[in-house]
Structures are given as C-alpha cells and as structure tokens.
C-alpha atoms as a PDB file:
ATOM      1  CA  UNK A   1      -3.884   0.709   4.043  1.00  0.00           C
ATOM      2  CA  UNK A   2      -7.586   0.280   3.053  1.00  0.00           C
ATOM      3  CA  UNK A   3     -10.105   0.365   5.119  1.00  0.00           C
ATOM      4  CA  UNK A   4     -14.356  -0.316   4.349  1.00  0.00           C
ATOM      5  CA  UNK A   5     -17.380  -0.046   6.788  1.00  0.00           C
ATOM      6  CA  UNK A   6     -20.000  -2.826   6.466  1.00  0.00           C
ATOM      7  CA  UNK A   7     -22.287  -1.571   8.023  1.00  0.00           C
ATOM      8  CA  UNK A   8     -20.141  -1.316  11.320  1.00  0.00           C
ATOM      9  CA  UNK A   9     -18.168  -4.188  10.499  1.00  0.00           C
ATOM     10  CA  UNK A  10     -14.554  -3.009   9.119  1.00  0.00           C
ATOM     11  CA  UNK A  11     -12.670  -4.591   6.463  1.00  0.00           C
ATOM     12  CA  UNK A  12      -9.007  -2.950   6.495  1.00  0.00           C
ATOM     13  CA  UNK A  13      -5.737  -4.345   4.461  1.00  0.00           C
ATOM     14  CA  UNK A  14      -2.378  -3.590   3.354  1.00  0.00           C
ATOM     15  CA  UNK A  15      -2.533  -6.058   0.769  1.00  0.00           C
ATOM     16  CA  UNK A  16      -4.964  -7.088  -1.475  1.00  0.00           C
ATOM     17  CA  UNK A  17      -7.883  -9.344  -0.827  1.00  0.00           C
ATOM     18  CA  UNK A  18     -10.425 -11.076  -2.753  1.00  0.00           C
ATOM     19  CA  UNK A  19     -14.101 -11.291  -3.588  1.00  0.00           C
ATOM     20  CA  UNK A  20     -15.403 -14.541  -4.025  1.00  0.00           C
ATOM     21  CA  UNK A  21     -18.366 -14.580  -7.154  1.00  0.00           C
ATOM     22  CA  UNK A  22     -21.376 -16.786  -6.310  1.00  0.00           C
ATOM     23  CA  UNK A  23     -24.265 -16.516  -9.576  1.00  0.00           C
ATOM     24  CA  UNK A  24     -27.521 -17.752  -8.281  1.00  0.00           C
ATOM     25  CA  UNK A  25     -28.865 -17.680 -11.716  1.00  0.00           C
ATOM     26  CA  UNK A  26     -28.796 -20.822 -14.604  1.00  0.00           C
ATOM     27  CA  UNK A  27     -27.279 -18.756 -17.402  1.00  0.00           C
ATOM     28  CA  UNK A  28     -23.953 -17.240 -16.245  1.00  0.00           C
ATOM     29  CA  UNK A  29     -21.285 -17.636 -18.728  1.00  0.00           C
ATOM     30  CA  UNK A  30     -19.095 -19.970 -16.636  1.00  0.00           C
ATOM     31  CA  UNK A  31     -21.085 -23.067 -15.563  1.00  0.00           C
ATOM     32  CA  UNK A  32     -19.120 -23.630 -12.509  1.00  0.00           C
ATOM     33  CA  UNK A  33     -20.112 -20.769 -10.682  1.00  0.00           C
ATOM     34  CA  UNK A  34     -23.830 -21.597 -11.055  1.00  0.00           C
ATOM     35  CA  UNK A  35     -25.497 -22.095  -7.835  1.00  0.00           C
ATOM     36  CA  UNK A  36     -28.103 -24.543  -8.061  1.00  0.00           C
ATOM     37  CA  UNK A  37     -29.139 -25.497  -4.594  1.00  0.00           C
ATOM     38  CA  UNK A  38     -29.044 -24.372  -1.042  1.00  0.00           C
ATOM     39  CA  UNK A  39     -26.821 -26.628  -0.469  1.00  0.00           C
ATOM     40  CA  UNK A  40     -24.749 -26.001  -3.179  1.00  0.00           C
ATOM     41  CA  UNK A  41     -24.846 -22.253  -1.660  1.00  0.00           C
ATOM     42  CA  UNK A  42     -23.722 -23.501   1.571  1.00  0.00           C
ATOM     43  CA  UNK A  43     -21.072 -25.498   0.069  1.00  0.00           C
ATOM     44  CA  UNK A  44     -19.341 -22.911  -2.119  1.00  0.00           C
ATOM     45  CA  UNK A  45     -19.418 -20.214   0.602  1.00  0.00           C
ATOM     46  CA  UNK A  46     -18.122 -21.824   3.262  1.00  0.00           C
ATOM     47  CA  UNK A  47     -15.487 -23.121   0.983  1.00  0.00           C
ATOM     48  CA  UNK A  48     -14.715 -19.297  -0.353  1.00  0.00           C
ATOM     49  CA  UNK A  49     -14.345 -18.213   3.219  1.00  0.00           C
ATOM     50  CA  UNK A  50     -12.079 -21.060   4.549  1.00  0.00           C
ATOM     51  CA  UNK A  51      -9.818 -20.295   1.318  1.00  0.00           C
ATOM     52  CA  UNK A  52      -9.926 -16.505   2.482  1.00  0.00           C
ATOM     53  CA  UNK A  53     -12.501 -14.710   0.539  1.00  0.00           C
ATOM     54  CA  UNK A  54     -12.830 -11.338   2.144  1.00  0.00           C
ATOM     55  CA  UNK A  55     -16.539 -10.773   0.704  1.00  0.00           C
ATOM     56  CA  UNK A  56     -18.774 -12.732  -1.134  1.00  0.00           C
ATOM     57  CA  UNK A  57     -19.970 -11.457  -4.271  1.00  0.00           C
ATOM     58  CA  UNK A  58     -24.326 -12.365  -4.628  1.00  0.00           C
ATOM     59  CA  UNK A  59     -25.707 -12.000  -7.960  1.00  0.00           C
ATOM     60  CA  UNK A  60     -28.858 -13.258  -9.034  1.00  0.00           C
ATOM     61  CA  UNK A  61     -29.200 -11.369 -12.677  1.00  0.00           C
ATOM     62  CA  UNK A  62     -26.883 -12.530 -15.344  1.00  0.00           C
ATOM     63  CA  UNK A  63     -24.351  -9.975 -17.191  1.00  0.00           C
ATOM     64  CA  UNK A  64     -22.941 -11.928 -19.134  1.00  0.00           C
ATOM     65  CA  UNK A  65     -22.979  -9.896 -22.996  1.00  0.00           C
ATOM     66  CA  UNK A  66     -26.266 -10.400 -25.114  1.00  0.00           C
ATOM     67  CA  UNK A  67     -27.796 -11.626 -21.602  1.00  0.00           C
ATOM     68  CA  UNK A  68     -31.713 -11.006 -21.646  1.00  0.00           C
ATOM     69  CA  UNK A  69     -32.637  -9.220 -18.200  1.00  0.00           C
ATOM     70  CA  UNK A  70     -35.506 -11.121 -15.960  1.00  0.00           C
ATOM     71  CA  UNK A  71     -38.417  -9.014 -13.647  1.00  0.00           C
ATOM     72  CA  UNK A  72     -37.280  -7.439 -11.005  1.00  0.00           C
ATOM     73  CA  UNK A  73     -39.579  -9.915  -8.554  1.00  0.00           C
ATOM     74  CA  UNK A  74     -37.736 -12.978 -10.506  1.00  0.00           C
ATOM     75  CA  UNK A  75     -34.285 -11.350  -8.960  1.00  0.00           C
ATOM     76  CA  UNK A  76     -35.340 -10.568  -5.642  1.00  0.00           C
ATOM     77  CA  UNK A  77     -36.825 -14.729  -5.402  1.00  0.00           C
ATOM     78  CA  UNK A  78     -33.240 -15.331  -6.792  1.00  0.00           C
ATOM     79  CA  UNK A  79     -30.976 -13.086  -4.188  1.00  0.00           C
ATOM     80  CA  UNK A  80     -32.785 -12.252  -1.095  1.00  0.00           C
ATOM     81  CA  UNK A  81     -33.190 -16.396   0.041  1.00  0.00           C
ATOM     82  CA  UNK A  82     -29.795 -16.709  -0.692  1.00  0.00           C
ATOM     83  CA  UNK A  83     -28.667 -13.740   1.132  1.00  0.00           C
ATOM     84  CA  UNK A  84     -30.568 -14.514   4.315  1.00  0.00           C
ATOM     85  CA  UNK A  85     -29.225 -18.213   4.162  1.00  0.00           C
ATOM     86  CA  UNK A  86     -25.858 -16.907   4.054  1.00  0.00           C
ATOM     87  CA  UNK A  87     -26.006 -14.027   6.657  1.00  0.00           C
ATOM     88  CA  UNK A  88     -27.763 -16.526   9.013  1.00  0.00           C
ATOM     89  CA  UNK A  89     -25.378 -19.296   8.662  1.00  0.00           C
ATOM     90  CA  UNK A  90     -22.026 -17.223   8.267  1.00  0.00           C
ATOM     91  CA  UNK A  91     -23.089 -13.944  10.345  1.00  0.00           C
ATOM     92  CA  UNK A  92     -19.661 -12.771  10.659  1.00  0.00           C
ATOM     93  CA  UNK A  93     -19.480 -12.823   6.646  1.00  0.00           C
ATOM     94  CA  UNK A  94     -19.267  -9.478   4.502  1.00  0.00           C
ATOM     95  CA  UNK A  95     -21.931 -10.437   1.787  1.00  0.00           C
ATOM     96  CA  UNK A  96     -22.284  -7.563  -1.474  1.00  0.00           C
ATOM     97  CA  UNK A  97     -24.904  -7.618  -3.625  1.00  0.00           C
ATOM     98  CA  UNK A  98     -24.806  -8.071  -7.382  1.00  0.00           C
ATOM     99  CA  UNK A  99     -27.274  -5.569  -8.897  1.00  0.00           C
ATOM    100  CA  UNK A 100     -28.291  -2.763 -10.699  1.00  0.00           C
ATOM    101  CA  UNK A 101     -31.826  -2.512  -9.926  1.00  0.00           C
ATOM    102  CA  UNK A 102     -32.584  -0.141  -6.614  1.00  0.00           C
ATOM    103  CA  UNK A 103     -35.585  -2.518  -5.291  1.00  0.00           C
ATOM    104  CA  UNK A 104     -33.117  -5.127  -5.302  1.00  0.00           C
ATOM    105  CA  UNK A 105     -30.473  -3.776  -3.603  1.00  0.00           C
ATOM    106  CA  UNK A 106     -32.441  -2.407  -0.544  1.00  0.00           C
ATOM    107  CA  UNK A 107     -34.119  -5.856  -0.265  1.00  0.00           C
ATOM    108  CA  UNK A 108     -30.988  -7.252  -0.351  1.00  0.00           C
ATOM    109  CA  UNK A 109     -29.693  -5.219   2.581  1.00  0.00           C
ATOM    110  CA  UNK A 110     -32.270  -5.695   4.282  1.00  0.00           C
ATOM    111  CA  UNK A 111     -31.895  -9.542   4.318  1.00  0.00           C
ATOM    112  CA  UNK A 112     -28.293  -9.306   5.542  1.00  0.00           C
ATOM    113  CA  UNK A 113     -25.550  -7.801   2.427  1.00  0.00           C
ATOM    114  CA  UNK A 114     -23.662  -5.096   3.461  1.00  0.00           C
ATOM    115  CA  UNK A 115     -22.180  -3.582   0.385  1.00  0.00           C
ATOM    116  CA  UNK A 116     -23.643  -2.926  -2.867  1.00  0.00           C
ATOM    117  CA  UNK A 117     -21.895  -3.606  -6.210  1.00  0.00           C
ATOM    118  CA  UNK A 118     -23.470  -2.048  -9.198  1.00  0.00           C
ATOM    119  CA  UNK A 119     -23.238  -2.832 -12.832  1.00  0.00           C
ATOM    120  CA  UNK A 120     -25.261  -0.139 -13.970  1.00  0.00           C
ATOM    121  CA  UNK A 121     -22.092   2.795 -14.165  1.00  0.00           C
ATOM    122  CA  UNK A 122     -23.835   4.505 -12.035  1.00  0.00           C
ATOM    123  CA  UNK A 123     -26.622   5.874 -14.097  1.00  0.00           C
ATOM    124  CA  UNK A 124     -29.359   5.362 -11.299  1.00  0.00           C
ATOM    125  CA  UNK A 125     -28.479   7.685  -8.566  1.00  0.00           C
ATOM    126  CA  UNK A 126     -30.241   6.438  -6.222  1.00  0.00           C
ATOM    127  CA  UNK A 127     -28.307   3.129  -6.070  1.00  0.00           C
ATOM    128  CA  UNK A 128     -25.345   5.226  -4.301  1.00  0.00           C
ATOM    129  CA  UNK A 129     -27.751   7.195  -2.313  1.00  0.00           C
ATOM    130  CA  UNK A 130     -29.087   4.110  -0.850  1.00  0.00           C
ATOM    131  CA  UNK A 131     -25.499   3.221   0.144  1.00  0.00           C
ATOM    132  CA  UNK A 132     -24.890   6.115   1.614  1.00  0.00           C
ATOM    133  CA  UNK A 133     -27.886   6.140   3.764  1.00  0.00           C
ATOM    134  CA  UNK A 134     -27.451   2.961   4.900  1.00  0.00           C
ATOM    135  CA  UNK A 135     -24.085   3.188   5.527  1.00  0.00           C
ATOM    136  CA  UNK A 136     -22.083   0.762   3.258  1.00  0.00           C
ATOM    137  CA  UNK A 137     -19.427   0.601   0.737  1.00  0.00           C
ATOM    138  CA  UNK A 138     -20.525   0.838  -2.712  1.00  0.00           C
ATOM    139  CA  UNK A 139     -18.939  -0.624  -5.903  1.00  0.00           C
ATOM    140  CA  UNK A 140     -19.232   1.508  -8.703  1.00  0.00           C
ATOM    141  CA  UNK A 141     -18.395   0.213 -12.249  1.00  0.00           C
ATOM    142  CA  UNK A 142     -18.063   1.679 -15.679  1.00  0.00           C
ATOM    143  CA  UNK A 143     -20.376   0.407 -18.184  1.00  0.00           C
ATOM    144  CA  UNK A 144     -22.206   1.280 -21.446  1.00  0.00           C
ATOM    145  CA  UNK A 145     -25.834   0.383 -22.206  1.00  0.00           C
ATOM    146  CA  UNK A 146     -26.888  -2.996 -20.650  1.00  0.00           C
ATOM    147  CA  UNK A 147     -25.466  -6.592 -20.663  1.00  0.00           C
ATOM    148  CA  UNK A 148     -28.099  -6.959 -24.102  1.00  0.00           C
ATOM    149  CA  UNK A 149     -26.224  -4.312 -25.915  1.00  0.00           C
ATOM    150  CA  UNK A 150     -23.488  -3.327 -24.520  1.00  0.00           C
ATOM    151  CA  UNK A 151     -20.946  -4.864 -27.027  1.00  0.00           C
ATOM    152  CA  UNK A 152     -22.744  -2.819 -29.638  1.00  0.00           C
ATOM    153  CA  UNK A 153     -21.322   0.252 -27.478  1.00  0.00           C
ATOM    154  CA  UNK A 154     -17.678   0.078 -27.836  1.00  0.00           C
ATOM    155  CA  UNK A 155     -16.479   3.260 -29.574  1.00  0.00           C
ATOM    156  CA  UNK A 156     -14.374   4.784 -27.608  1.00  0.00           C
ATOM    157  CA  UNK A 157     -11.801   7.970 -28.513  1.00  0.00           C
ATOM    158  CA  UNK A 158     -10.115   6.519 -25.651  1.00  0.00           C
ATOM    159  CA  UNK A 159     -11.058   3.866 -23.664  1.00  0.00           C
ATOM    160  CA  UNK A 160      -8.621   4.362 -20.698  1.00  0.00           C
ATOM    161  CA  UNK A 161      -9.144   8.054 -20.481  1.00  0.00           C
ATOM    162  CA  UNK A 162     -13.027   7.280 -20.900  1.00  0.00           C
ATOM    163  CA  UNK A 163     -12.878   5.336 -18.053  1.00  0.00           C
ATOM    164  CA  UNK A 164     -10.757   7.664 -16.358  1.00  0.00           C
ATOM    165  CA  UNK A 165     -12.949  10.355 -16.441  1.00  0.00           C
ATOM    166  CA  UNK A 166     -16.083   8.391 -15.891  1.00  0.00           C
ATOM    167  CA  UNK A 167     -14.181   7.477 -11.844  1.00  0.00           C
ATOM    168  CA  UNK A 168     -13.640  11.238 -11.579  1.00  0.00           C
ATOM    169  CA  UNK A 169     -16.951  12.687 -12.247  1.00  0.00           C
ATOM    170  CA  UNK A 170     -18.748   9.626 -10.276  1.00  0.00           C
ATOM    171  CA  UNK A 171     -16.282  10.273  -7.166  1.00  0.00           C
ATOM    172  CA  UNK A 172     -17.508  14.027  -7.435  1.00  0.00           C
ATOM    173  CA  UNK A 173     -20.907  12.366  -7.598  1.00  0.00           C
ATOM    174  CA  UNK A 174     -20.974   9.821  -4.832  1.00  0.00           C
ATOM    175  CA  UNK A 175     -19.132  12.267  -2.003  1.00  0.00           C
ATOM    176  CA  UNK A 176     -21.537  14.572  -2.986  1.00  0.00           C
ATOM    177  CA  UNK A 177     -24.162  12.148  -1.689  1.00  0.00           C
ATOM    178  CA  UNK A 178     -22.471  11.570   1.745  1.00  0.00           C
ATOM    179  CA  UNK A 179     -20.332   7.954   0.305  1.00  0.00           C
ATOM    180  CA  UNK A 180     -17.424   7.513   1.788  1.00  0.00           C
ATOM    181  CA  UNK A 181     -16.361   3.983   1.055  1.00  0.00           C
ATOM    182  CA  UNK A 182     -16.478   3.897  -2.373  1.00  0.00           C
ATOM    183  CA  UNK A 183     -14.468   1.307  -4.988  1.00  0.00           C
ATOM    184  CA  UNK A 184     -14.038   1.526  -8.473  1.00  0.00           C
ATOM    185  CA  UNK A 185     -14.340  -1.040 -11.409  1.00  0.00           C
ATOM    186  CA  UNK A 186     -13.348  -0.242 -14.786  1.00  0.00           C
ATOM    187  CA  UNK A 187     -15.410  -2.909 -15.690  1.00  0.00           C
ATOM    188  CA  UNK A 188     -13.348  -5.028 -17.909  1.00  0.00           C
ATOM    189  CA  UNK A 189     -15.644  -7.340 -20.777  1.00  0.00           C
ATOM    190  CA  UNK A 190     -18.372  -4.507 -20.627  1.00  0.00           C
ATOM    191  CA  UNK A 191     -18.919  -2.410 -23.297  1.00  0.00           C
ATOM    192  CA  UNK A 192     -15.077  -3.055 -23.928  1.00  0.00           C
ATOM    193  CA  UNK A 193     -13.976  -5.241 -27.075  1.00  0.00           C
ATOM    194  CA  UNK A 194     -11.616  -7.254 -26.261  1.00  0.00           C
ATOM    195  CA  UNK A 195      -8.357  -5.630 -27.580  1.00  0.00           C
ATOM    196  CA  UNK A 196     -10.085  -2.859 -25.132  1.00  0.00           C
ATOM    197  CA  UNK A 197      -9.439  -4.901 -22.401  1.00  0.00           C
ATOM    198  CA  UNK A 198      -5.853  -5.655 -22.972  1.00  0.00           C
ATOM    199  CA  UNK A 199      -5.393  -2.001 -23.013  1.00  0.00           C
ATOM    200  CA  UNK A 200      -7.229  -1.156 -19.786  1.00  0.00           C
ATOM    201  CA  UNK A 201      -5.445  -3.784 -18.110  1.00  0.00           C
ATOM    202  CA  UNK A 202      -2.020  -2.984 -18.888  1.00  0.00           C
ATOM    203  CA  UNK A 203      -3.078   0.879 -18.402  1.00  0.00           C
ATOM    204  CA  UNK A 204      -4.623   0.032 -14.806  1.00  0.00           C
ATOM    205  CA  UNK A 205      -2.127   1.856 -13.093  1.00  0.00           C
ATOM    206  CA  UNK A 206      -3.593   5.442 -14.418  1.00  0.00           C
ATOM    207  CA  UNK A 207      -6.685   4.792 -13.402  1.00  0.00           C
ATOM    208  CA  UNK A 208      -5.968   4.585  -9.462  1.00  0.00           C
ATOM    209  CA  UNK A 209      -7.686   7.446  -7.606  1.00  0.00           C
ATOM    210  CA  UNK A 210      -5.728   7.610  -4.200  1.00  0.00           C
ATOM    211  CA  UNK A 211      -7.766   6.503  -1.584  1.00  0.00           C
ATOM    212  CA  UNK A 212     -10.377   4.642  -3.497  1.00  0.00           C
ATOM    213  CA  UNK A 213      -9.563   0.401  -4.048  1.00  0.00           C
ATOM    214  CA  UNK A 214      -9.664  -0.482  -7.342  1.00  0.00           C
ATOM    215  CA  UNK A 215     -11.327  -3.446  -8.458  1.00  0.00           C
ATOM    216  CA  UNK A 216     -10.537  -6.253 -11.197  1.00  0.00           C
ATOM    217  CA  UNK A 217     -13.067  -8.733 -12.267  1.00  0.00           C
ATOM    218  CA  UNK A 218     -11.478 -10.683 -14.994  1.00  0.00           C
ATOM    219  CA  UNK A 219     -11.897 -14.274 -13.528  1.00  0.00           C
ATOM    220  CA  UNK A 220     -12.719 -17.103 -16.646  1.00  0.00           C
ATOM    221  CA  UNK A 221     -13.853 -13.919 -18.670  1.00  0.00           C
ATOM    222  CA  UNK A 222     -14.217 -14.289 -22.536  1.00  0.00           C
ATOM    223  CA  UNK A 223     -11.029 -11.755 -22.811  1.00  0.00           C
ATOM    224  CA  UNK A 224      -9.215 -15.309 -22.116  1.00  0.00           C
ATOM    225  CA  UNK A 225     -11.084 -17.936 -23.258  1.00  0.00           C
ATOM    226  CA  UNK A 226     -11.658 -16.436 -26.428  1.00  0.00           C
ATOM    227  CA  UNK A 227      -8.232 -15.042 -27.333  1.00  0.00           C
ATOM    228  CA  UNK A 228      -6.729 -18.602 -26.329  1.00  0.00           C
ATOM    229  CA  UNK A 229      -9.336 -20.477 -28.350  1.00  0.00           C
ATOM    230  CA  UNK A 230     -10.359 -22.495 -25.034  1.00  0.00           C
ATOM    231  CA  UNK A 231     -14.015 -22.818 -22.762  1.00  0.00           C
ATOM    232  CA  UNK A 232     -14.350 -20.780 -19.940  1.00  0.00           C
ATOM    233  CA  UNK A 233     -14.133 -23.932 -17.641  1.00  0.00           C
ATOM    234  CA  UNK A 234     -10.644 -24.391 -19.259  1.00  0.00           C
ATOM    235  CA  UNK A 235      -9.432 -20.411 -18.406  1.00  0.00           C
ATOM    236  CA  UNK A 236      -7.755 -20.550 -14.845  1.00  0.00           C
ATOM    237  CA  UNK A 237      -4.243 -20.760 -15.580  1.00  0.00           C
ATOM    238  CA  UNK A 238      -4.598 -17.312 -18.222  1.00  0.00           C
ATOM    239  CA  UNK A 239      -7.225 -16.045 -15.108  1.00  0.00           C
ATOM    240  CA  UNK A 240      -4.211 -16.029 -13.281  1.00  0.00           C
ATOM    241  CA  UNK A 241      -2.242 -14.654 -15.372  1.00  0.00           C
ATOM    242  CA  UNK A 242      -4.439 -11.621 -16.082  1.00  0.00           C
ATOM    243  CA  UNK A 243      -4.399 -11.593 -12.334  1.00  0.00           C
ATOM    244  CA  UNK A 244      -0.952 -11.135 -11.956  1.00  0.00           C
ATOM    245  CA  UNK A 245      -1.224  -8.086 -14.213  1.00  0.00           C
ATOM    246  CA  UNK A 246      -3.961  -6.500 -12.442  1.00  0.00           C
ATOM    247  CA  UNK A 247      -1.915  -6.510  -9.285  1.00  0.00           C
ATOM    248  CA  UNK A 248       0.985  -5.036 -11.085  1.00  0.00           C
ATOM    249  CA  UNK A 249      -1.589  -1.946 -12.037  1.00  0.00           C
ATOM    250  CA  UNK A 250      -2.370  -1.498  -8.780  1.00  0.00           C
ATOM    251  CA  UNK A 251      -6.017  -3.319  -8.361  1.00  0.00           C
ATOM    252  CA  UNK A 252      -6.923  -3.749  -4.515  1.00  0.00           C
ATOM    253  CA  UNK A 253      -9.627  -6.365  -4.815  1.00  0.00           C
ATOM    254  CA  UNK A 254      -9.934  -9.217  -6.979  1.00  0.00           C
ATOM    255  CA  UNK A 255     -13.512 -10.416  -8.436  1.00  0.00           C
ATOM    256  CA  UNK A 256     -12.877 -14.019  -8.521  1.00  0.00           C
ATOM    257  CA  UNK A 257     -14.807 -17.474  -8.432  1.00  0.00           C
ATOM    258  CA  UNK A 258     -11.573 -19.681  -7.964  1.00  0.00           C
ATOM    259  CA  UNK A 259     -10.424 -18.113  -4.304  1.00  0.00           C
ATOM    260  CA  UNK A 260      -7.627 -20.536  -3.432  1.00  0.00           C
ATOM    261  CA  UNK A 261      -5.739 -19.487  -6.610  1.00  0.00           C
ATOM    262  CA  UNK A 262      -6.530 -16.275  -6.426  1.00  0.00           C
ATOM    263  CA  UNK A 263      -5.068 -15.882  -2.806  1.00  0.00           C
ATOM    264  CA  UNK A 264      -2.034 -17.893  -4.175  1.00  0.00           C
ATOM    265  CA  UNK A 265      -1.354 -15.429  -6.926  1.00  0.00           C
ATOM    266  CA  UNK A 266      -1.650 -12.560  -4.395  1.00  0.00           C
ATOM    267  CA  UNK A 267       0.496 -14.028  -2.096  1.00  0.00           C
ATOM    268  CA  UNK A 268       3.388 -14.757  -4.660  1.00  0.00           C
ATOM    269  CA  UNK A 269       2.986 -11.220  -6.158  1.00  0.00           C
ATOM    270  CA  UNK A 270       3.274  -9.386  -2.228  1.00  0.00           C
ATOM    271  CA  UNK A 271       6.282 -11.323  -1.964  1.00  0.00           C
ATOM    272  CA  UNK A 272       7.882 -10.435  -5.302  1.00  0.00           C
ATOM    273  CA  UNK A 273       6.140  -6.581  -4.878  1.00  0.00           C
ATOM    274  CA  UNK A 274       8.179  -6.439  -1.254  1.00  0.00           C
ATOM    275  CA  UNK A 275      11.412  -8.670  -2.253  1.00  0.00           C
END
C-alpha cells in the first residue's frame, strides 16, 4: 500500500491511480489538453474526477522540448486563478502544481494545491524544502537543462543507471530536508532521445525505490506520435499501450490527460497482475 498526506488529506492505494494533466497555457504540445476558459477548466476537471482522477495535475508553463519559458508573474496569472477556481469549486479535490519556479509553487499552495510536482530535477532546493515545510508530497523528476535545451542534453553512459542514481542521491536529499512523501519521475521525453525512452520504460522495474511511488508521464508524448508517424491528437491507442508497460515496471501513478482510458487500462492490468 501507498499512502500521501495532502496537507492532512490522505491519499492511500493498493493499486495504482491516476493524475489527470490540465495545461492552462496555449502552447502545450497536445492541443486537447489546452485549457482555454474557466469554463473549460470547470468542465475538464469535473470530468477527470467523475472518471476517477486521484489528483489533478495544474500547469501553467509549457515543457514541451524547444519550449521558450514566460516571467514568472505571466505563470502565477496563469496557475493561481485556476487553482483557486478549482479548490473552491471541488474542495475535496487533491490539486498538484506544475512548476519549477519556487514563487510559483508557494503561491500556488497558498491558493489551494496540495502537492508540488517539479520539472526542474531537483536542482532548486528550496522547491522540496517548501514541501516539506508545508507539509505535502512532492514530485521529483529527473531532467537535464530546461525544456529549451534539454534535447541537446542527451548523452548519457547510461541512461537507466543515470536515472537511477539521480532517485538515490535526491531521496538522500529530500529526507534530509524533513520530506516524507516523496514520488519519483524518471521523466520520460526530457533530456531522453527517444530510443532513451524505450529503454527506460522497459527498464522501469530497476528503478523502483521501495516505499517511494513511481511515476509515468507518457500520455500523447512524441515517443509515440513520432515513432508511429501520427499527431499527438491521434496517439491514445499507443498511450495505452506504453501504459500497459509502465504498469508492468512497476509505476504507481499515471500522468495522463485521457482518465477514462487510463483507469480502463489499470483496471484490465490489476486483473491480469492478480489472475
């Protein structure tokens, strides 16, 4: 069993559960995930949570590769609004935050997320200290560089053991600061190539840390769309697929923005995992 404090509110599960992706921003790389109105906000959350989203996933910065960052105060007009709408009209909702930027996250909290997810490997440690003093569960994923260069970072001796040892020494890190719910994301499509990711995916399984939930975020990625010569808006049936295989290598949480098919696939693999 896993088990996560949101800020008083548990999250605990035998099997694994799913994070629903909502980009208030125009330029993510999958158009259907772009939020473009309150409304539209309203609209795609509640239908996340009745589908059986476990969290919802706000980003307001795009990450896509080659993706130029915006100000800080350009974010925070982007997120916090959206945030607040949420917590206010689905207060029983466990709401993360998208972000590598500190001012960000802590406005963010402060508006009504309770768990922070952070792109940024790490590298500002006061990002985890934040979640730690604030008591909530914080998503640290492996990354080189920024979403502008990152594919220009990809030499690896090993990418699996890379990635291996990049959860060890931040684990060290983060209980060192007083985290205790702590997940890790390899980070698949970042700083990876895309034969990369194929290998990280079907070496998942060795990068489990006991205790910690592992996270996949693979959904409509370009791993798929590219290698089957389609458009993201096209990649569902290879997301689940890829899906299916991060389940197999032990991932906990799934990244996702289609949750109905992503509960599905979950559902079918417990089944087949327990038969």
């Amino acid at each position: 069993m896993y088990s996560l404090n949101c800020k008083g509110r548990l999250i605990c599960w035998n099997d694994p559960i799913v994070m629903g992706v909502l980009n208030i921003t125009p330029d993510s790389f999958y158009s259907g995930s772009r939020i473009r109105s309150e409304e539209m906000l309203l609209d795609q959350a509640e239908k996340m949570l009745t589908e059986g989203a476990s969290i919802l996933d706000i980003g307001g910065l795009s990450s896509r590769p080659g993706a130029m960052e915006i100000s800080v105060d350009a974010e925070l007009r982007r997120v916090v609004p959206a945030i607040r709408l949420l917590a206010t009209r689905f207060p029983s909702a466990v709401i993360s935050v998208d972000s590598y930027r500190y001012n960000v996250a802590e406005a963010a909290l402060e508006a009504g997320a309770s768990m922070i997810n952070d792109i940024g490997a790490g590298e500002n440690e006061a990002m985890a200290e934040l979640a730690a003093a604030e008591h909530v569960p914080y998503i640290c994923m492996h990354m080189r560089g920024n979403p502008a260069n990152m594919q220009g970072m990809t030499d690896y001796d090993d990418v699996t053991m890379d990635v291996l040892d990049f959860f060890i020494r931040r684990k060290a890190e983060c209980i060192r600061l007083g985290l205790t719910d702590i997940i890790l994301d390899p980070g698949f499509g970042f700083a990876k190539t895309y034969a990369q990711n194929f290998l990280l995916l079907k070496n998942l399984r060795f990068l489990g840390i006991p205790g910690l939930p592992l996270m996949a975020g693979l959904s409509r990625k370009a791993t798929i769309y590219k290698t089957l010569n389609i458009k993201p808006e096209d990649s569902l049936n290879g997301t689940t697929v890829m899906h299916t295989l991060a389940l197999q290598g032990g991932a906990q949480i799934l990244r996702v923005h289609d949750v109905k098919e992503a509960i599905e696939t979950i559902r079918l693999w417990t089944s087949y995992a327990n038969a």
